[in-house]
Structure formats: C-alpha cells, structure tokens
C-alpha atoms as a PDB file:
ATOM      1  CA  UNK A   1     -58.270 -14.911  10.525  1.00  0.00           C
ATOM      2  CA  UNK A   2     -56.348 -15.613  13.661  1.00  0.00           C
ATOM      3  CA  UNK A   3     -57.947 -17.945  15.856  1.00  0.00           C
ATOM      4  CA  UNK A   4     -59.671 -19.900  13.344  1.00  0.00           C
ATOM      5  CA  UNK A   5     -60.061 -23.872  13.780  1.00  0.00           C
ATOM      6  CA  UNK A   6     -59.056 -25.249  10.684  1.00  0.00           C
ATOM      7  CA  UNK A   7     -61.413 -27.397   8.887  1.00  0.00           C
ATOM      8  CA  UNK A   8     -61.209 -28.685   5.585  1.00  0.00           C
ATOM      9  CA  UNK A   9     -64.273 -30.068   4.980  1.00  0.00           C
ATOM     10  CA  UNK A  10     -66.151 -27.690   1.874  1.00  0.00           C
ATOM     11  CA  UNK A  11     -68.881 -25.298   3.248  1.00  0.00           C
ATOM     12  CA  UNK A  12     -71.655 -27.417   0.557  1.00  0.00           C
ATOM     13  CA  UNK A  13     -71.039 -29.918  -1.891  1.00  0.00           C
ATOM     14  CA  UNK A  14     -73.232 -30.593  -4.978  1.00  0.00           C
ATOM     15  CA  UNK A  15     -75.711 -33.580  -4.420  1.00  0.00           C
ATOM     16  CA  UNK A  16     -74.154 -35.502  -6.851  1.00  0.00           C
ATOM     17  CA  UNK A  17     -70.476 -34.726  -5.820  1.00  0.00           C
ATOM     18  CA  UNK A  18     -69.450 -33.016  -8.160  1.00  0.00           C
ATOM     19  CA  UNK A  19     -68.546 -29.586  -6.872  1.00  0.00           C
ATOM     20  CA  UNK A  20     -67.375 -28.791  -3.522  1.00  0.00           C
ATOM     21  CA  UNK A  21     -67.757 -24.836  -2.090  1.00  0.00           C
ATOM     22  CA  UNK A  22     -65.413 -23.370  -0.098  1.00  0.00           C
ATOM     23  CA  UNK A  23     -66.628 -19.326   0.512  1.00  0.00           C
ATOM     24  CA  UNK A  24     -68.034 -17.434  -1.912  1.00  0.00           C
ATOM     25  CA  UNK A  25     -64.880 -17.815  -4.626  1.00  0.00           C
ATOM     26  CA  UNK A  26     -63.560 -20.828  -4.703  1.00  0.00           C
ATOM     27  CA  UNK A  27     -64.867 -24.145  -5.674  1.00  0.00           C
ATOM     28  CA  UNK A  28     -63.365 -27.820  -5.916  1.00  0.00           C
ATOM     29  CA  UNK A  29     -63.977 -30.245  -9.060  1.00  0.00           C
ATOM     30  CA  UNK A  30     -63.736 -33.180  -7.233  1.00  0.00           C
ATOM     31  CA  UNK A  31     -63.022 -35.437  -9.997  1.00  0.00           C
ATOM     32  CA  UNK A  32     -60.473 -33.658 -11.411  1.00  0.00           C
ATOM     33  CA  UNK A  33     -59.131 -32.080  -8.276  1.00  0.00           C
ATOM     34  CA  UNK A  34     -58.925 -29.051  -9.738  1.00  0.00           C
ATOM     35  CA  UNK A  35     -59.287 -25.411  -7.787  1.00  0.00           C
ATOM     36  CA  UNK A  36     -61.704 -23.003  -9.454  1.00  0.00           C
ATOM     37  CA  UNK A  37     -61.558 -19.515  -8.314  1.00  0.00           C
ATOM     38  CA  UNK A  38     -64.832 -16.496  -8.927  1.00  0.00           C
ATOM     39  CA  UNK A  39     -62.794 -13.529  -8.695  1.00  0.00           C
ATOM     40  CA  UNK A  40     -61.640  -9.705 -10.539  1.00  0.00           C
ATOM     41  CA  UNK A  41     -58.320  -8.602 -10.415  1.00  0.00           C
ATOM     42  CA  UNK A  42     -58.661  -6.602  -7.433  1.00  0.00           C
ATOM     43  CA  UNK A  43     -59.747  -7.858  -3.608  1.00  0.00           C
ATOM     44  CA  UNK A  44     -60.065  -5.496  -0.280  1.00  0.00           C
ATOM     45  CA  UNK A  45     -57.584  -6.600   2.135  1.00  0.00           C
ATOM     46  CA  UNK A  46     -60.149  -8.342   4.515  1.00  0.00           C
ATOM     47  CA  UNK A  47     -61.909 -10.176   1.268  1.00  0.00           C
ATOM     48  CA  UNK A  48     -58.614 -11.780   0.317  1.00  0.00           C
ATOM     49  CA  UNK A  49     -57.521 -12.850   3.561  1.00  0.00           C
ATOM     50  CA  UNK A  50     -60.700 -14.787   3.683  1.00  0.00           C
ATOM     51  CA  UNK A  51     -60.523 -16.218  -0.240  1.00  0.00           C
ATOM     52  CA  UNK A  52     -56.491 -17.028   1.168  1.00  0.00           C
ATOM     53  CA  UNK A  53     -58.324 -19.286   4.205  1.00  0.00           C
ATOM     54  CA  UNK A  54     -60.639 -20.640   1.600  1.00  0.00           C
ATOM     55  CA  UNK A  55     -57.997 -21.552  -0.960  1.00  0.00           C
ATOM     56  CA  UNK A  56     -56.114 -23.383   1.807  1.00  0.00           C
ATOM     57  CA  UNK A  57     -59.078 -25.529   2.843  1.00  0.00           C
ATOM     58  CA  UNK A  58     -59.791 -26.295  -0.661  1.00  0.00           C
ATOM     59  CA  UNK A  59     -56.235 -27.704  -1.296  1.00  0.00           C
ATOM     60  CA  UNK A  60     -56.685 -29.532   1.861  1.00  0.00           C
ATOM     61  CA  UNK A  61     -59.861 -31.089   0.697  1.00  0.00           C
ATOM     62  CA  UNK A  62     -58.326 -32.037  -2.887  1.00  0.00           C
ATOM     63  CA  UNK A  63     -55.030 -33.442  -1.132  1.00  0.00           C
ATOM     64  CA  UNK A  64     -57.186 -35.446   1.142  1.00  0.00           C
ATOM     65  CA  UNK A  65     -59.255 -36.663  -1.799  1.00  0.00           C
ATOM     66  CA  UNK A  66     -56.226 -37.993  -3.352  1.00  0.00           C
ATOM     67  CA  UNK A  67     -55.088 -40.236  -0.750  1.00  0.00           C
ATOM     68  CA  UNK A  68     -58.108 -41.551  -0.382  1.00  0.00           C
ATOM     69  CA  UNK A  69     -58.702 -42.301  -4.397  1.00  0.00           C
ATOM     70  CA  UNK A  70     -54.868 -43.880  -4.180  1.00  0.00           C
ATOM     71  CA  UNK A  71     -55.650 -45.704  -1.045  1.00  0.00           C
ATOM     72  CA  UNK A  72     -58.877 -47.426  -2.738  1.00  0.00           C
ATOM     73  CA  UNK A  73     -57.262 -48.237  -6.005  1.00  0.00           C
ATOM     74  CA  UNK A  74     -54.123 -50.622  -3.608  1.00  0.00           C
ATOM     75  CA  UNK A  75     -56.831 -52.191  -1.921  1.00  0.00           C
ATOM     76  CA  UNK A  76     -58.006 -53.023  -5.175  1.00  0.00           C
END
C-alpha cells in the first residue's frame, strides 16, 4: 500500500450513474452518498489493507460529490 498515488476517482461507474466501484467490496450510491461494503466478518491482512485503500477513495469520491451537488444548488 505504500507508494500508492492516490486517486479517488471509482475503478467503474454504472452507465447510468448510479453506482460507483471502488475494488472488489465496496461500492458508492451516488445519490445517496452512501458507502456499501461486500464483505464476511473475517479479511487476510493483505485483503483488508486493500478494502482500507478502497474505503478511503470511496469517501473521497462521496465528499467530492457533495461539494459539487452544494456548489450547483448556490449557483442556482
């Protein structure tokens, strides 16, 4: 994980924008904002480091979102 350019920009995003993919477990609502996650109870060290890096992008993405949806609604 060290090393790595952050980006927060989601690995795919539905045609119709309405899911963004970060990894394999987690996934972004973008309407909502909300952070869905894919997986069990238990993750090998190396898996949950990367689902960590992916959950960190993804709030990225939804915090970004939001500025933009409250920067459109002041400019009317």
């Amino acid at each position: 994980m060290t090393g790595r350019v952050p980006t927060i920009e989601p690995d795919s995003i539905d045609e119709h924008r309405v899911r963004a993919y970060f990894g394999d477990c987690v996934e972004v609502e973008v309407a909502t904002g909300l952070i869905l996650t894919n997986w069990g109870e238990a993750l090998p060290v190396d898996h949950a480091e990367d689902v960590s890096w992916d959950l960190q992008r993804a709030i990225a993405f939804v915090q970004r979102e939001a500025r933009r949806g409250e920067a459109a609604a002041s400019d009317g």
